[in-house]
Protein backbone atom coordinates (compact mmCIF):
# COMPACT_ATOMS: atom_id res chain seq x y z
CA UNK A 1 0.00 0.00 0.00
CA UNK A 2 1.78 3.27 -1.29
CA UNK A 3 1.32 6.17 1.23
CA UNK A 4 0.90 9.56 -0.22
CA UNK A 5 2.65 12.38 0.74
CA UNK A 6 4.09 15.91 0.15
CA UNK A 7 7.18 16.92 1.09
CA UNK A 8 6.20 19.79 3.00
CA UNK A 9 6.11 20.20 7.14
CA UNK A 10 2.30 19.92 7.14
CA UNK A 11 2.72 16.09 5.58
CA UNK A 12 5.24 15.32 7.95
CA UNK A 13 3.00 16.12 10.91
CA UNK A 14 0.00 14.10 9.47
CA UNK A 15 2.33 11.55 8.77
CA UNK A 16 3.66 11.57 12.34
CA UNK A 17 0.07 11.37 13.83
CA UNK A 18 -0.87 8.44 12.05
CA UNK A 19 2.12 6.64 12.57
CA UNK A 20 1.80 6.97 16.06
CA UNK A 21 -2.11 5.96 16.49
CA UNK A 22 -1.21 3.06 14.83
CA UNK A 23 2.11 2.47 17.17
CA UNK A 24 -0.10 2.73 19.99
CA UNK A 25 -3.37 0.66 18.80
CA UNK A 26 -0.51 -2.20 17.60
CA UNK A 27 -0.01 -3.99 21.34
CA UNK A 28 -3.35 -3.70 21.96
CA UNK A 29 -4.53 -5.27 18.84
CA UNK A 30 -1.93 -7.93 19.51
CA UNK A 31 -3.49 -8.54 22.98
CA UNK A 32 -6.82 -8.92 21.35
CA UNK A 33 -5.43 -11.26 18.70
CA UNK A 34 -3.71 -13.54 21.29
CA UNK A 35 -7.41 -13.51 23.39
CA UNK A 36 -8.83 -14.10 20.98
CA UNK A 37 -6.78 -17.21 19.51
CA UNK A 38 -7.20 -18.69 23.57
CA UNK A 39 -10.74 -18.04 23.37
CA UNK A 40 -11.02 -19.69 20.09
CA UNK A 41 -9.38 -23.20 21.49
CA UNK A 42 -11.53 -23.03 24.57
CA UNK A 43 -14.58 -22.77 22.43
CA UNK A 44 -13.36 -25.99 20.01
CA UNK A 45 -11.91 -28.25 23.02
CA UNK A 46 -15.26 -27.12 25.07
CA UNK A 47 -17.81 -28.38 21.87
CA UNK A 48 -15.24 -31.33 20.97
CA UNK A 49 -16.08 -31.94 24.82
CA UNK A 50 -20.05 -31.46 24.36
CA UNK A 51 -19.77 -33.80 20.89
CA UNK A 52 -17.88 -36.62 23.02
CA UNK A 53 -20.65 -36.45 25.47
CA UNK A 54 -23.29 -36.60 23.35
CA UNK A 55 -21.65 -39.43 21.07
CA UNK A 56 -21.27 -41.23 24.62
CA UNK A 57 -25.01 -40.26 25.50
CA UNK A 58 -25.68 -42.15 22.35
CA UNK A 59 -23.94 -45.26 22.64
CA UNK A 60 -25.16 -45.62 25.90
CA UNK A 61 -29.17 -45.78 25.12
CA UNK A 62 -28.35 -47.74 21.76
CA UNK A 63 -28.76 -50.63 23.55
CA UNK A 64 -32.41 -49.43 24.18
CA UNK A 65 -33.02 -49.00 20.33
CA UNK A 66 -35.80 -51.83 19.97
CA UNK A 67 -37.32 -49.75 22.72
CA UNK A 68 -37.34 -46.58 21.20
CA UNK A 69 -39.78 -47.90 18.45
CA UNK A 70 -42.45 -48.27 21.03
CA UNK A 71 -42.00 -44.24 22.12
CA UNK A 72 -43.97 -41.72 21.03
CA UNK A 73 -41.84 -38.70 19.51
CA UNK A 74 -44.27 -36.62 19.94
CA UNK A 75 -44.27 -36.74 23.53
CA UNK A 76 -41.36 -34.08 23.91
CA UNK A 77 -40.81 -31.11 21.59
CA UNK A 78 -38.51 -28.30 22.33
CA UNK A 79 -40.85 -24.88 23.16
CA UNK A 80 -38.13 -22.33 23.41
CA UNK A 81 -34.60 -22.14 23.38
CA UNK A 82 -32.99 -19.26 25.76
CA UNK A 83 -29.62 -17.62 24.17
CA UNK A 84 -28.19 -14.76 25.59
CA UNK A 85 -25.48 -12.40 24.37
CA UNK A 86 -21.92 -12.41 26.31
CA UNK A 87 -18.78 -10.72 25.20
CA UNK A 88 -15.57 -13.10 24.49
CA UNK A 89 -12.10 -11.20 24.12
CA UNK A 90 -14.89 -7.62 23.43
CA UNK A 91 -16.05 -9.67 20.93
CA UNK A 92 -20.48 -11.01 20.95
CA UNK A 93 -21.17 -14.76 21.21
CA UNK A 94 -23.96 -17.06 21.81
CA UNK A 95 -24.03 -18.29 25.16
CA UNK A 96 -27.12 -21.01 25.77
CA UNK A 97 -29.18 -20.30 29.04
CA UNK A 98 -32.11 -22.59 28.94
CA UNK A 99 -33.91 -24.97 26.88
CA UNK A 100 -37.86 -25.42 27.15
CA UNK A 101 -39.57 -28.54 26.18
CA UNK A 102 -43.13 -29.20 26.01
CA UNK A 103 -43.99 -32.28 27.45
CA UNK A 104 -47.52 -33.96 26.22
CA UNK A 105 -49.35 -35.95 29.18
CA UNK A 106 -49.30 -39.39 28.90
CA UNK A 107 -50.92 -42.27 30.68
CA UNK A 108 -48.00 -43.84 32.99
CA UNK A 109 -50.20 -46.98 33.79
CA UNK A 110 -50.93 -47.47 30.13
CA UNK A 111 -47.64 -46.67 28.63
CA UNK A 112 -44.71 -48.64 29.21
CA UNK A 113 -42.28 -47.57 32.77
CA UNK A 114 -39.64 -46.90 31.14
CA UNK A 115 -41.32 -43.88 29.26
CA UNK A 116 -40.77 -41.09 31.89
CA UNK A 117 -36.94 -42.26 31.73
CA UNK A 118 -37.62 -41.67 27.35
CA UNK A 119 -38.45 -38.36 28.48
CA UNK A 120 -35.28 -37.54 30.31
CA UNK A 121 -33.15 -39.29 28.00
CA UNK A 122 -34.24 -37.01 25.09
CA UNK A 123 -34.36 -33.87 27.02
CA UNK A 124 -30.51 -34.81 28.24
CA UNK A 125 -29.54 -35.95 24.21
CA UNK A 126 -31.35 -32.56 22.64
CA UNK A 127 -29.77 -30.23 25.02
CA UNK A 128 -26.37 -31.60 24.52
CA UNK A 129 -26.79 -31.43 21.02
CA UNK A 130 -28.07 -27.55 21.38
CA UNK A 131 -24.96 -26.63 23.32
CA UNK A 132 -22.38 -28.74 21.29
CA UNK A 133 -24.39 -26.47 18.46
CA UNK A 134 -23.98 -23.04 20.43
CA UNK A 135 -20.42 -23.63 20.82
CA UNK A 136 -19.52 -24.47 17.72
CA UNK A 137 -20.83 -21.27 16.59
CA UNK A 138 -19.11 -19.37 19.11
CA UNK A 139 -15.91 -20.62 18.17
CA UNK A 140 -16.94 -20.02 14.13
CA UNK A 141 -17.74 -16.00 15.52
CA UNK A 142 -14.66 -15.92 17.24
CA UNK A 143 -12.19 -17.56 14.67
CA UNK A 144 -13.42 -14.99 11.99
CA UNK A 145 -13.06 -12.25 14.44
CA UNK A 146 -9.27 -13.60 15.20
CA UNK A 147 -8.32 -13.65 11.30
CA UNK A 148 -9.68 -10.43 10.78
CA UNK A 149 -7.50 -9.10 13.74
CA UNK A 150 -4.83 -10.55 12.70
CA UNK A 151 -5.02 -9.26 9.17
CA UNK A 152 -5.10 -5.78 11.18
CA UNK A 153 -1.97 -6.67 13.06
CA UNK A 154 -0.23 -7.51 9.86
CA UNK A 155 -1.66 -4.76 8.23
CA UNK A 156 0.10 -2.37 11.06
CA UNK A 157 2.73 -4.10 11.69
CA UNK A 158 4.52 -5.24 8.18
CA UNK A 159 2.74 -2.38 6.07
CA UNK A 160 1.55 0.83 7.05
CA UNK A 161 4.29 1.37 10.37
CA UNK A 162 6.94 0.60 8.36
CA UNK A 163 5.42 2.48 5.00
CA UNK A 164 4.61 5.95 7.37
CA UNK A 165 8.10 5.63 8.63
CA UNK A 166 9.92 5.09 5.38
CA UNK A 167 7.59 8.13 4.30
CA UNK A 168 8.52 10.65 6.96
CA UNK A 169 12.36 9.58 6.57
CA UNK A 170 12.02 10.84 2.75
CA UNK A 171 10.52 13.95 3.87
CA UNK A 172 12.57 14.84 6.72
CA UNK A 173 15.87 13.86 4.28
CA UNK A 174 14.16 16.08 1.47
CA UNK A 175 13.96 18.73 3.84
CA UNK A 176 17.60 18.76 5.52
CA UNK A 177 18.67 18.93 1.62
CA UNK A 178 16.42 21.85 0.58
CA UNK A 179 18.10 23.48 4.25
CA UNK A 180 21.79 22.94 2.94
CA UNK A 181 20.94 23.97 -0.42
CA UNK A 182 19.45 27.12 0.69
CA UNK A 183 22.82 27.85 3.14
CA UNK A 184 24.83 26.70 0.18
CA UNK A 185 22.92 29.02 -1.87
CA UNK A 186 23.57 31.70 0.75
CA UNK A 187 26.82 30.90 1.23
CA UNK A 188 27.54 31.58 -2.46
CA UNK A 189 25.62 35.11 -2.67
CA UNK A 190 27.57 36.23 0.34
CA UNK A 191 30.84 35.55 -0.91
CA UNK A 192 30.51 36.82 -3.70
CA UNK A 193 28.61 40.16 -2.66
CA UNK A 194 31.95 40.37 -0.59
CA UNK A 195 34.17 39.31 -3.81
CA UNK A 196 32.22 42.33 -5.76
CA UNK A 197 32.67 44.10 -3.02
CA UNK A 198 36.57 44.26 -3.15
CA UNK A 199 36.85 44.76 -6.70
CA UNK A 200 34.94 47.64 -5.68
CA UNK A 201 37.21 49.05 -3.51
CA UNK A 202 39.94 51.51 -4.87
């Protein structure tokens, strides 16, 4: 990215300002970047977790499959789920607070004993599934966030710091030479207003 300039003071003092908003947002974008990558593992590891438990969940009621045929689906539907907003590393994920079922009655003496346990064990399955779900989201939010921070931090750090600096050396080099040109200059005129000056003498 070319940064334009003029060689002129006014330049040099915009230049200066921006070089130095960005040399003072750099650690603090690097601090974010760094959360941000921590926050990003906790999220995986934490829905790799919720995934495990829920494969486990699994296996453990497959041996119940014949059963399963007998329940009635219907029984248990999800009503509401209950998200709420929190902030990860300043950044807004998902975070799940409850989940509501709706539970149809049913007739325990005519139904089979084992269907209030049904109940449970789909309540426990869907709500591990919904937060496996959540977090996998929060870590998609949060990895974007981190590679768009990091672009920022490489942006900074590799192009425009370097680019303002290399930009205010050119100015401030363009400047001392105008300076000694202008002495030279001077330098010149006087001498020779003094040369001209002897000749002038009798």
């Amino acid at each position: 990215m070319a940064i334009k300039f003029q060689y002129n003071k006014t330049s040099l003092t915009n230049l200066g300002k921006q070089l130095k908003v960005r040399q003072k947002a750099l650690p603090t974008l690097k601090n974010k970047e760094s959360a941000l990558r921590m926050s990003v593992l906790a999220a995986k590891k934490e829905s790799e977790r919720l995934e495990a438990e829920l494969s486990a969940a699994m296996q453990r009621y497959d041996g119940l499959s014949a059963l399963w045929s007998e329940f009635d689906a219907g029984l248990v539907s999800i009503k509401d789920v209950e998200l709420r907003t929190v902030k990860v590393a300043g950044v807004n994920c998902p975070q799940l607070d409850a989940v509501h079922y709706d539970i149809k009655p049913f007739n325990a003496f005519a139904k089979p004993a084992w269907f209030a346990d049904g109940v449970l064990i789909l309540q426990e399955l869907t709500r591990l599934g919904l937060e496996a779900e959540v977090f996998e989201q929060k870590r998609r939010i949060l990895d974007f966030q981190r590679k768009k921070t990091t672009q920022k931090v490489n942006l900074y750090e590799k192009v425009q710091i370097p680019g303002y600096q290399e930009a205010i050396r050119k100015i401030k080099r363009y400047m001392e030479d105008e300076e000694n040109l202008s002495k030279a200059s001077s330098k010149i005129v006087k001498t020779r207003h003094a040369l001209e000056e002897e000749e002038d003498r009798p």
